[in-house]
N, C-alpha and C. Protein backbone atom coordinates (compact mmCIF):
# COMPACT_ATOMS: atom_id res chain seq x y z
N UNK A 1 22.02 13.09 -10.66
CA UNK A 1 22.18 11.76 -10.10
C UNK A 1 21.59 10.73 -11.06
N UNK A 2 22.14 9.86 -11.17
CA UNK A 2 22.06 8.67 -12.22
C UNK A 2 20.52 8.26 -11.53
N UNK A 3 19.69 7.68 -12.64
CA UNK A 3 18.12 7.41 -12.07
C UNK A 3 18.04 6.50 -11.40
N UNK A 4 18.85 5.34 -11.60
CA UNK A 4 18.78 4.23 -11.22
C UNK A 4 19.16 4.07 -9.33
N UNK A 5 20.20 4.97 -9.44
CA UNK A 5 20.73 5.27 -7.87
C UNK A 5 19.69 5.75 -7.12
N UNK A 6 19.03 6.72 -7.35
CA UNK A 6 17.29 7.09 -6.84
C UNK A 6 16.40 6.88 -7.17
N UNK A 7 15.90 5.37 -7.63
CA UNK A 7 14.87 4.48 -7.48
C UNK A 7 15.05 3.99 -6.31
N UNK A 8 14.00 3.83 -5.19
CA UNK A 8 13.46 2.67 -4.51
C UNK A 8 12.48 2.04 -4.68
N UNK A 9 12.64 1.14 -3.59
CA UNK A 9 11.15 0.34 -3.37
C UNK A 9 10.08 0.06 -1.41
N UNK A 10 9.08 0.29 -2.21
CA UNK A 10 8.22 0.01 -1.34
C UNK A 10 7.02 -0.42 -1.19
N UNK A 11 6.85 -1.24 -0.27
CA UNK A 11 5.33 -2.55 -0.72
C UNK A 11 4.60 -2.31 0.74
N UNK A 12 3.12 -1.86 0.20
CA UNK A 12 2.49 -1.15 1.44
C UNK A 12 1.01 -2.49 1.26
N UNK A 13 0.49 -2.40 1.94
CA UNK A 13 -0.90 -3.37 1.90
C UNK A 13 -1.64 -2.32 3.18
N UNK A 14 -3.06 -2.03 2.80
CA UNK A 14 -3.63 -1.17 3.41
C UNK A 14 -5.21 -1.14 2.83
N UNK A 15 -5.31 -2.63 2.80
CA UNK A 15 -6.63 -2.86 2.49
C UNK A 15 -6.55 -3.37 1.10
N UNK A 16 -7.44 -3.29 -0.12
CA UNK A 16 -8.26 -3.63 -0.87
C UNK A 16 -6.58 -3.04 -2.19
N UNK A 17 -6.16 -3.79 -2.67
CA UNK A 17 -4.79 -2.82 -3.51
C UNK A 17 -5.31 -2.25 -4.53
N UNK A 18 -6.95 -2.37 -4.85
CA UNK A 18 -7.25 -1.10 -5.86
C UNK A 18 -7.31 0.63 -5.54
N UNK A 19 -7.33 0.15 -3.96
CA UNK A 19 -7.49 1.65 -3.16
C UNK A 19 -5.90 1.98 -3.40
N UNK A 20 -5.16 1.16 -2.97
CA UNK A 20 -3.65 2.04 -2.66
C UNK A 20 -3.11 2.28 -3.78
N UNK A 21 -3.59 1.17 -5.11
CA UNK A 21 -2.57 1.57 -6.44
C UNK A 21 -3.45 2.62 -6.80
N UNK A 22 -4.43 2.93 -7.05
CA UNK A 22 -5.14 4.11 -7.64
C UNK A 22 -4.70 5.14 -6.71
N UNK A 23 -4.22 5.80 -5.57
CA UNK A 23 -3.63 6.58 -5.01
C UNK A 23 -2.20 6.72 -5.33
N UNK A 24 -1.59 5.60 -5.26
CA UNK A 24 0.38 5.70 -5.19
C UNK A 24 0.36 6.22 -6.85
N UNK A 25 -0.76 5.70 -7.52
CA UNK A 25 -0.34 6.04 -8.92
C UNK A 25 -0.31 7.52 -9.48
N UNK A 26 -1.06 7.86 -8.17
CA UNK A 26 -1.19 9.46 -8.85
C UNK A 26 -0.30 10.36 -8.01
N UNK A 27 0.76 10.27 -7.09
CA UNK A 27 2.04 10.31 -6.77
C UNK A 27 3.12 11.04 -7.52
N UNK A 28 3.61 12.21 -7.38
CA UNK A 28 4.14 12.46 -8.03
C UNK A 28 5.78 11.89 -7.63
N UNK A 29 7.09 11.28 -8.35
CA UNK A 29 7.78 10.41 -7.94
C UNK A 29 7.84 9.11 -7.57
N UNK A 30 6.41 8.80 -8.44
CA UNK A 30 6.28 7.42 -8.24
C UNK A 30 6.40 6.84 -9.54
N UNK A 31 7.33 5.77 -10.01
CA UNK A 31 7.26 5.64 -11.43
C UNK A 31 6.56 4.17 -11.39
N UNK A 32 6.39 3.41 -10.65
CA UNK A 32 5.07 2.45 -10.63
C UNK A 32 4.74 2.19 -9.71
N UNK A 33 3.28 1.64 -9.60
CA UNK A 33 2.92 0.95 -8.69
C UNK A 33 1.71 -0.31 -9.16
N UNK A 34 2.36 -1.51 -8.54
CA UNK A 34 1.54 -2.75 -8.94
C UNK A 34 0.87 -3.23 -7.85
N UNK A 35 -0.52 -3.92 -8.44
CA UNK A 35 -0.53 -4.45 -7.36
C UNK A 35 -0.15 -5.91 -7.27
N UNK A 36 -0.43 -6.24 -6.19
CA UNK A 36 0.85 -7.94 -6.23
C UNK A 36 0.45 -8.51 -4.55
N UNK A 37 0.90 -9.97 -4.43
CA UNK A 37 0.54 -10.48 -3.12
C UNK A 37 1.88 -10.57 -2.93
N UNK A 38 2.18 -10.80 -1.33
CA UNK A 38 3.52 -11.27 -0.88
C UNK A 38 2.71 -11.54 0.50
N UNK A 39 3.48 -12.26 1.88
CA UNK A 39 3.55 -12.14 2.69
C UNK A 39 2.97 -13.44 3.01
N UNK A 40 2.85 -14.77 2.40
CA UNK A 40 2.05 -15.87 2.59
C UNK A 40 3.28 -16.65 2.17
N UNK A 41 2.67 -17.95 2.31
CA UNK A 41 3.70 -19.44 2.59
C UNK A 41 3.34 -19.88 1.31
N UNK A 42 2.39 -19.81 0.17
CA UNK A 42 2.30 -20.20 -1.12
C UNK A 42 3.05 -19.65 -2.43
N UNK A 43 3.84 -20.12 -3.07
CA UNK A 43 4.65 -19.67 -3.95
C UNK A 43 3.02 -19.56 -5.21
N UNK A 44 3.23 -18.33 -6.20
CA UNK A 44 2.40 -17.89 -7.41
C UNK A 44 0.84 -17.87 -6.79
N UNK A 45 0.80 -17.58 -5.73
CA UNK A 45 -1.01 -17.14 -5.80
C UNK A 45 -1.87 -16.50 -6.48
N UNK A 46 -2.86 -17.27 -6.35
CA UNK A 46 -3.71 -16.54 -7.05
C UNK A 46 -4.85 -15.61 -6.66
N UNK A 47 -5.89 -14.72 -7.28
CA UNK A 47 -6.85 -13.83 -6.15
C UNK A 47 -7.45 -15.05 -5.59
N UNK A 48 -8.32 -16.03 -5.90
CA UNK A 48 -8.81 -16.77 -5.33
C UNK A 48 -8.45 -17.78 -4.09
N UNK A 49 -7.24 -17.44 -4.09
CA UNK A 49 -5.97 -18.39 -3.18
C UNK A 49 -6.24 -17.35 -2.09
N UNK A 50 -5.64 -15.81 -2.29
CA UNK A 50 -5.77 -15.47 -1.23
C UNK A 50 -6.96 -15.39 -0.48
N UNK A 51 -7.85 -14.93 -1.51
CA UNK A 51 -9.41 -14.45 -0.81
C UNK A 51 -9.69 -15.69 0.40
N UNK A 52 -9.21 -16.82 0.35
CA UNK A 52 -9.92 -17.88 1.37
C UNK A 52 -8.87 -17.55 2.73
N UNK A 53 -8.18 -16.66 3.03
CA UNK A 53 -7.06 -16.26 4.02
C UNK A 53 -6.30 -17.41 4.38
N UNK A 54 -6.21 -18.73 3.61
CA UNK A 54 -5.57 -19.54 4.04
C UNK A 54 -3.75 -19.53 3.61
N UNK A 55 -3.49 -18.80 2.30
CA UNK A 55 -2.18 -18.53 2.21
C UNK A 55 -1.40 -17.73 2.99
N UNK A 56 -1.90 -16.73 3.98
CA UNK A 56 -1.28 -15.61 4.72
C UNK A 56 -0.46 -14.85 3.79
N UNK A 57 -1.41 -14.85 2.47
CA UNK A 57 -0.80 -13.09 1.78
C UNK A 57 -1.38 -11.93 2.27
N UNK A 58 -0.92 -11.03 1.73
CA UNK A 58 -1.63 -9.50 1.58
C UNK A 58 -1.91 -9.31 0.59
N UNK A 59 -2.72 -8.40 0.25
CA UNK A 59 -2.84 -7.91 -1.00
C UNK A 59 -2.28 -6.25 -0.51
N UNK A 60 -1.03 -6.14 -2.00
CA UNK A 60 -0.23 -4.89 -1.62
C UNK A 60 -0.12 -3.99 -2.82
N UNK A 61 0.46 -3.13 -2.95
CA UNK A 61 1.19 -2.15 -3.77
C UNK A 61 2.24 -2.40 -3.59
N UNK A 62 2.87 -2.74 -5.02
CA UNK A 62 4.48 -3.08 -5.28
C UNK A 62 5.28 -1.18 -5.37
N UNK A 63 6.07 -0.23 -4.91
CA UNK A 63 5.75 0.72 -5.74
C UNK A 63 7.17 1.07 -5.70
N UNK A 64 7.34 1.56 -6.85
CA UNK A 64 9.17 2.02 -7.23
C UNK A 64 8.82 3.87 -7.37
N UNK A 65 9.87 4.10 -6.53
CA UNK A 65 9.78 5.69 -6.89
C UNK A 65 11.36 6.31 -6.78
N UNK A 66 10.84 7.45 -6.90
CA UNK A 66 12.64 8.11 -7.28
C UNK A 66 12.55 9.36 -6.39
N UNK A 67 13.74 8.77 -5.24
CA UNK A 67 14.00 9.78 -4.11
C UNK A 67 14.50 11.03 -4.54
N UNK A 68 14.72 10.89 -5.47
CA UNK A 68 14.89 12.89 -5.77
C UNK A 68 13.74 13.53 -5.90
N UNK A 69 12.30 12.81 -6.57
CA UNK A 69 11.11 13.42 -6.21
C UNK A 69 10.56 13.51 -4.83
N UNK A 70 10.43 12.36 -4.23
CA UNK A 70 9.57 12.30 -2.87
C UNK A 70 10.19 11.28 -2.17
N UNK A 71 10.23 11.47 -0.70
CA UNK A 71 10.62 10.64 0.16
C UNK A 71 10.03 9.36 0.60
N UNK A 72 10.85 8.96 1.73
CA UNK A 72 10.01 7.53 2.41
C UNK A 72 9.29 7.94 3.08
N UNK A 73 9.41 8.91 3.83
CA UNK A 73 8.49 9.72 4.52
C UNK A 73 7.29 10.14 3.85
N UNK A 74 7.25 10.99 3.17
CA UNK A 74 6.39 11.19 2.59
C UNK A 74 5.23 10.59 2.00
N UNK A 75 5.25 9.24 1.23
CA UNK A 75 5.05 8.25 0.93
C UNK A 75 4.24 7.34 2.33
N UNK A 76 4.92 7.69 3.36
CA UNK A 76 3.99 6.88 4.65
C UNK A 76 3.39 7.94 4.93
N UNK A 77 3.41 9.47 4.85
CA UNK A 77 2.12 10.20 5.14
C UNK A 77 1.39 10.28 4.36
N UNK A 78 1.63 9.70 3.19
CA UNK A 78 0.32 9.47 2.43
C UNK A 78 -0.44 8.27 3.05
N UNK A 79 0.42 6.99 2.77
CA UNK A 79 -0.45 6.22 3.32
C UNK A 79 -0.92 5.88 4.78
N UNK A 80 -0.66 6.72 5.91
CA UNK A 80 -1.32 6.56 6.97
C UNK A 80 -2.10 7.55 6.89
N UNK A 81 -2.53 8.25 6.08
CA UNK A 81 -3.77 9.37 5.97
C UNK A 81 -4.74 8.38 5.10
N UNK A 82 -4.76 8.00 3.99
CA UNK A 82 -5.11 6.71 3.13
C UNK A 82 -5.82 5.39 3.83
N UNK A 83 -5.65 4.80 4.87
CA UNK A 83 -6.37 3.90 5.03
C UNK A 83 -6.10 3.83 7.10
N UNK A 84 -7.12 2.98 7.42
CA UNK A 84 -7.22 3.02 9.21
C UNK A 84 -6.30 1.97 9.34
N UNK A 85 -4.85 2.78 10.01
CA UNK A 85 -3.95 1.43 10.10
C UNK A 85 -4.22 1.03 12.05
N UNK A 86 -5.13 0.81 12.36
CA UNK A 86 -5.68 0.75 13.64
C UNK A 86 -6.83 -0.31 13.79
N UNK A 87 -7.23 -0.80 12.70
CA UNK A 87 -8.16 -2.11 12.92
C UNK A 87 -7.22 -2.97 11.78
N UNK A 88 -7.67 -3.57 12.76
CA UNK A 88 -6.92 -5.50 12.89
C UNK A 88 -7.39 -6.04 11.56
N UNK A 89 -6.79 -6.30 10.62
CA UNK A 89 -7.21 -7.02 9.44
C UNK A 89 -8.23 -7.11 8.65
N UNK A 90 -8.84 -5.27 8.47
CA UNK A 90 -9.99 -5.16 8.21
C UNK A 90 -9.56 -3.25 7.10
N UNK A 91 -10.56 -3.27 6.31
CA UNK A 91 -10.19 -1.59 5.81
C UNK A 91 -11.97 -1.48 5.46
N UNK A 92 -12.87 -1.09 6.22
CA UNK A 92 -13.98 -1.00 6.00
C UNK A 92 -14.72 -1.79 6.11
N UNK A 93 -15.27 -2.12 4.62
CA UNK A 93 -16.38 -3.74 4.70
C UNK A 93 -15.50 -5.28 4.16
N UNK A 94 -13.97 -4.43 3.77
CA UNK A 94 -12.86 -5.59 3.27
C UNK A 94 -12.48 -6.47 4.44
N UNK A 95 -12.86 -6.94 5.13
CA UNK A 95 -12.18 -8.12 6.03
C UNK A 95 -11.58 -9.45 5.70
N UNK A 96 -10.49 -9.75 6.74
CA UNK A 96 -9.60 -10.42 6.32
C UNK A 96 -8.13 -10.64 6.56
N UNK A 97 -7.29 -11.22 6.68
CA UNK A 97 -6.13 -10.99 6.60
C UNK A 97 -5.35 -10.52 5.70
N UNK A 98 -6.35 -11.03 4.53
CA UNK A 98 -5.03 -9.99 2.95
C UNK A 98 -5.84 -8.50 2.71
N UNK A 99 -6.67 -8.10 3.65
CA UNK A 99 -6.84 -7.06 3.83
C UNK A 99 -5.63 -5.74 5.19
N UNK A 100 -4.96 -6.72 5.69
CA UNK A 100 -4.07 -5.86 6.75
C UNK A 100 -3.02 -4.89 6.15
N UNK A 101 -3.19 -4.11 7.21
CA UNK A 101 -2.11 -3.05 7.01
C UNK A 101 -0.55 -3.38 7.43
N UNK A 102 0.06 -3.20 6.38
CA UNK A 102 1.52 -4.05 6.14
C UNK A 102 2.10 -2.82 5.39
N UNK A 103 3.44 -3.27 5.97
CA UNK A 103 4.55 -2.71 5.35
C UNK A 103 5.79 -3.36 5.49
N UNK A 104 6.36 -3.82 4.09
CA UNK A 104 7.81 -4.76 4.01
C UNK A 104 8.63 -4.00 3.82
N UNK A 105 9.83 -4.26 4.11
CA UNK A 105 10.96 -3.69 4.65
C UNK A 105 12.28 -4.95 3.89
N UNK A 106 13.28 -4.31 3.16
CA UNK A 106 13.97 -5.00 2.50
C UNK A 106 15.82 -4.85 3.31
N UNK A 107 15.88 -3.97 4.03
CA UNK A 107 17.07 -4.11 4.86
C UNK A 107 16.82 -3.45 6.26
N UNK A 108 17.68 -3.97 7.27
CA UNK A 108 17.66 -3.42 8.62
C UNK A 108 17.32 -2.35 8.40
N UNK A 109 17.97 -1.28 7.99
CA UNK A 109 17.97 0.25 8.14
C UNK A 109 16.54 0.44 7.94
N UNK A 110 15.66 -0.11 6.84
CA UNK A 110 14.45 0.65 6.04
C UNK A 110 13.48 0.00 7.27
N UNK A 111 13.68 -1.10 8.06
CA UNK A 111 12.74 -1.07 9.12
C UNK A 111 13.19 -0.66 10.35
N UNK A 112 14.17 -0.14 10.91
CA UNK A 112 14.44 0.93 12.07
C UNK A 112 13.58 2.23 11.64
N UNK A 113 14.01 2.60 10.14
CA UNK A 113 13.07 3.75 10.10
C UNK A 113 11.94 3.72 9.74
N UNK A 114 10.99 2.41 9.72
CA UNK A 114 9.74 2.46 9.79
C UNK A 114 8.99 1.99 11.12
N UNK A 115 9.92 1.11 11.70
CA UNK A 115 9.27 1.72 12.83
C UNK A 115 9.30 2.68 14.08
N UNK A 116 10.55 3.64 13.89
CA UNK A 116 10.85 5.16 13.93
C UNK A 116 9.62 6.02 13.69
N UNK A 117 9.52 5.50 12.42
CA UNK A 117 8.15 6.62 11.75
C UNK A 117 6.85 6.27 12.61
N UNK A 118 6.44 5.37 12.48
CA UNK A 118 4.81 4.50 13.23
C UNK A 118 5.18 4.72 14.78
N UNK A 119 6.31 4.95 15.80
CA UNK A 119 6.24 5.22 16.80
C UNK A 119 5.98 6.66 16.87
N UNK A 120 6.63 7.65 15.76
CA UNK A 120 6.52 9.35 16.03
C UNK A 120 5.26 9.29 15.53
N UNK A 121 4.44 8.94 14.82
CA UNK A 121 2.89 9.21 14.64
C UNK A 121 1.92 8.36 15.25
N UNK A 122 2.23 7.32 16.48
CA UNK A 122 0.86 7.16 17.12
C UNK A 122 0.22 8.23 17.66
N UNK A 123 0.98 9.14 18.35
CA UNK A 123 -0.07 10.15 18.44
C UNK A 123 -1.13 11.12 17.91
N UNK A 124 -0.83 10.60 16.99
CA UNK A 124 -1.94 11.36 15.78
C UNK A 124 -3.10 10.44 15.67
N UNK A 125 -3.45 8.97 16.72
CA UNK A 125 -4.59 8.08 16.09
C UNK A 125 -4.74 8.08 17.47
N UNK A 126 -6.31 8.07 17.73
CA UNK A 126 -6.63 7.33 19.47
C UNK A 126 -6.74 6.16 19.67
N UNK A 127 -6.45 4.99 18.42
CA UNK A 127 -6.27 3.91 18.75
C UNK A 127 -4.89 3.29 18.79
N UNK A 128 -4.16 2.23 19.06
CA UNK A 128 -3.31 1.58 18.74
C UNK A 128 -3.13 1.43 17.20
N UNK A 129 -1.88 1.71 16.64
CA UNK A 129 -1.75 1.34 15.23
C UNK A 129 -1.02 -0.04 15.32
N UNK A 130 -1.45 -0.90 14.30
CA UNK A 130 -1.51 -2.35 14.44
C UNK A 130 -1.24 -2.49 12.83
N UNK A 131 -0.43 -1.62 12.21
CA UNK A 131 0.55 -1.90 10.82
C UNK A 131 1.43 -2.93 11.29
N UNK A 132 1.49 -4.05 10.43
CA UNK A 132 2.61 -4.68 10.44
C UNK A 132 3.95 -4.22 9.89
N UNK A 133 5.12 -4.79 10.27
CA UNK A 133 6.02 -4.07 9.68
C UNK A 133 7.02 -5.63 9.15
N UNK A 134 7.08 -6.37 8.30
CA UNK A 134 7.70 -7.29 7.93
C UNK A 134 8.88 -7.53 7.02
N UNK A 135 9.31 -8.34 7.19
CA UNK A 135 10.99 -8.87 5.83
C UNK A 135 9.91 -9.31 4.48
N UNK A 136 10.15 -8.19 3.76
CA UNK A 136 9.57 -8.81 2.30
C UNK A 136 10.46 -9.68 1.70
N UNK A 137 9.44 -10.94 1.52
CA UNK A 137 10.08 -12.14 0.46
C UNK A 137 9.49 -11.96 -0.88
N UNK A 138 9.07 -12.76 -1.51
CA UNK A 138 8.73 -12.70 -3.14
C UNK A 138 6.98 -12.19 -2.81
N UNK A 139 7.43 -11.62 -3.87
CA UNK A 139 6.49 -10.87 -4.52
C UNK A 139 5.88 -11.07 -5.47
N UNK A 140 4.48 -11.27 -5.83
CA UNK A 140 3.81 -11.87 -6.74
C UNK A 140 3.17 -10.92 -7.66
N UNK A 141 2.91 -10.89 -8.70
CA UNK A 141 2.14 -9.86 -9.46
C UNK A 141 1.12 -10.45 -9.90
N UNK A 142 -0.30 -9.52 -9.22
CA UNK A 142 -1.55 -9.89 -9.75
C UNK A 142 -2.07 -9.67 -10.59
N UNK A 143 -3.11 -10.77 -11.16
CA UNK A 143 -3.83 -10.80 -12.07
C UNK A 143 -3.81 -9.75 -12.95
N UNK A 144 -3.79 -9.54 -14.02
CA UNK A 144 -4.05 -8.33 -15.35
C UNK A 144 -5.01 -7.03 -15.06
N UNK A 145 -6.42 -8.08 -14.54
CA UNK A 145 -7.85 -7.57 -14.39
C UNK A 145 -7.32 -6.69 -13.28
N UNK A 146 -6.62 -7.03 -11.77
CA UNK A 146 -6.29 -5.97 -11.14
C UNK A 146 -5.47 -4.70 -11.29
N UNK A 147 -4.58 -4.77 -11.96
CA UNK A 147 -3.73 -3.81 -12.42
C UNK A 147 -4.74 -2.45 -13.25
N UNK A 148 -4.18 -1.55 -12.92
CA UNK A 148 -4.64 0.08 -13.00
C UNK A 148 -6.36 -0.16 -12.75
N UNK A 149 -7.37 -1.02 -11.69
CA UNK A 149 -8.50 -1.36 -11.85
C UNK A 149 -9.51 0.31 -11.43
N UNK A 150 -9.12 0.92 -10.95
CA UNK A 150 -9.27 2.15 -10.90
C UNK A 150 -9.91 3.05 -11.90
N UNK A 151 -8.39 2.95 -12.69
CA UNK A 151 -8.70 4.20 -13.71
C UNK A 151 -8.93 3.23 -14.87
N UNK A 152 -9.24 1.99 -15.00
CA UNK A 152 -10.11 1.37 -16.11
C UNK A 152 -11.75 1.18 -15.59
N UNK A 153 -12.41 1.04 -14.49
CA UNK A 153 -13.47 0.95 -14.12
C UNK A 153 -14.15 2.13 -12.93
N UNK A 154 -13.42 3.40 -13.63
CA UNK A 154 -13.68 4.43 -12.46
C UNK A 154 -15.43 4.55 -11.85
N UNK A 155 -16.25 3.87 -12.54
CA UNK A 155 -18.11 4.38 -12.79
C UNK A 155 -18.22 3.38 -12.01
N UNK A 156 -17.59 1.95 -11.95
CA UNK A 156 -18.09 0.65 -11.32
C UNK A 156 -18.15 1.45 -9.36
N UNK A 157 -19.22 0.50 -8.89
CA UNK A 157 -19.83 0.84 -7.29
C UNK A 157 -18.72 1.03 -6.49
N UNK A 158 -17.93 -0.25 -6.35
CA UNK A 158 -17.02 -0.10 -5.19
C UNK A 158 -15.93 0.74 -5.15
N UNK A 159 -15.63 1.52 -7.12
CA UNK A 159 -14.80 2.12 -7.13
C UNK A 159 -15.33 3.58 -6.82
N UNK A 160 -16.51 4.00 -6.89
CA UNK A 160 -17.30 5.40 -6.34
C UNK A 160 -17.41 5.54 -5.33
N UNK A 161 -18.04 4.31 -4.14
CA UNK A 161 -17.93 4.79 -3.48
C UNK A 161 -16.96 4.24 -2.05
N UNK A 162 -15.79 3.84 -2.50
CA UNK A 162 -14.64 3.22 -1.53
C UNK A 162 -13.38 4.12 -2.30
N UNK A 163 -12.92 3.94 -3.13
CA UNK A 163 -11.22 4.49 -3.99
C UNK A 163 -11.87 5.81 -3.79
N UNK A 164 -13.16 6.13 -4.98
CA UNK A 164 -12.95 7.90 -5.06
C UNK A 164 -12.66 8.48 -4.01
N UNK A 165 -13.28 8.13 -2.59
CA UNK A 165 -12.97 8.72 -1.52
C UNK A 165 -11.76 9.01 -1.32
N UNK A 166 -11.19 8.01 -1.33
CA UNK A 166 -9.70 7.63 -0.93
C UNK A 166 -8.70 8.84 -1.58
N UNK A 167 -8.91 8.44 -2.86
CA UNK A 167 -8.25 9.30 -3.92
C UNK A 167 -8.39 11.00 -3.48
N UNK A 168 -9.70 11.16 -3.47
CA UNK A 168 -10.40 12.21 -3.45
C UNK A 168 -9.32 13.08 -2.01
N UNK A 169 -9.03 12.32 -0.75
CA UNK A 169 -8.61 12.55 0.62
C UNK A 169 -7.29 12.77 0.31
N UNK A 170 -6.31 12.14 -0.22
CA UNK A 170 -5.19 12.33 -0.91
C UNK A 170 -5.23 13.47 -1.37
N UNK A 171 -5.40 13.66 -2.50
CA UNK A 171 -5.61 15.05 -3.72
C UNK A 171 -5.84 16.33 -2.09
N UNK A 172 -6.30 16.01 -1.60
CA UNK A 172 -7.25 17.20 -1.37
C UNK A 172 -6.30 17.65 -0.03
N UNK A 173 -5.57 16.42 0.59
CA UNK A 173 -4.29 16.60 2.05
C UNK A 173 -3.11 16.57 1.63
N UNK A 174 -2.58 16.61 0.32
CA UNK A 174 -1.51 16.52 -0.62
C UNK A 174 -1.18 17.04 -1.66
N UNK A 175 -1.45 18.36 -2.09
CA UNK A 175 -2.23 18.72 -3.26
C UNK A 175 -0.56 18.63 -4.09
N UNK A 176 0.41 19.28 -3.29
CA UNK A 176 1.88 19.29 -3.75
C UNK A 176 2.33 18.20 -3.81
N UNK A 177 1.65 17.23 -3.85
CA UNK A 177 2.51 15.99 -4.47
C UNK A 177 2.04 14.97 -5.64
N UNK A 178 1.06 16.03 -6.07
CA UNK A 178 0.37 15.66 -7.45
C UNK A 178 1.07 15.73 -8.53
């Protein structure tokens, strides 16, 4: 199959996007993942734009992968194992609104089956899951400094002890999709 025909896309926000790109990146069938804002009323934001929650972005993972490796499915059991999609605009000590758990959706079909998917797995959480599920508009690509911030500052605090975890939970509930 021609590569291009099995590329998609998918833009997840699930807290802090150094946690989710340092995970999606190590994905096997994932041929990128950026991180990037969308989901706010300001055209070109910046980190500082969002951090004041007044634009109503997210901070997300842009991520292109190729359905002959791994599914859409798959890809959301990573990330609902990956971060608590059950508190309200928060992923730990990240609070906020461009901290929420989001997921954009680029045609009818891809959000029937996401929220298909988030109805067959509430039962797996004792809380309410409170993922958004939205029409992705433009998409912004962040700052330089954020991009791969992970695996350029793996020793720095928040990346030891917030991502490694993360990473670490992945690897370790996924090992076949390394």
């Amino acid at each position: 199959m021609d590569v291009l025909m099995s590329k998609k896309r998918l833009v997840l926000g699930g807290g802090c996007f150094w946690c989710v790109e340092a995970v999606f990146s190590n994905v096997k069938g994932v041929i990128s993942a950026v991180s990037a804002y969308t989901g706010g009323a300001r055209p070109n934001p910046t980190y500082e734009n969002i951090c004041t929650g007044a634009t109503g972005h997210a901070e997300v993972v842009d991520i292109a992968y190729d359905t002959e490796l791994i599914s859409l499915n798959e890809l959301l059991d990573i990330f609902f194992v990956i971060h608590n999609p059950t508190t309200l605009n928060a992923q730990g000590a990240d609070k906020g609104t461009q901290y929420r758990s989001v997921i954009y959706y680029d045609n009818v079909q891809m959000k029937e089956q996401l929220l298909e998917y988030i109805k067959n797995i509430q039962s797996k959480f004792q809380d309410i899951i409170v993922t958004e599920v939205s029409e992705l508009e433009s998409v912004y690509e962040a700052e330089a400094y954020h991009q791969n911030y992970y695996a350029q500052n793996s020793s720095q605090g928040y990346c030891q002890m917030v991502i490694a975890p993360k990473l670490q939970k992945f690897m370790t509930t996924f090992p076949e999709l390394l």
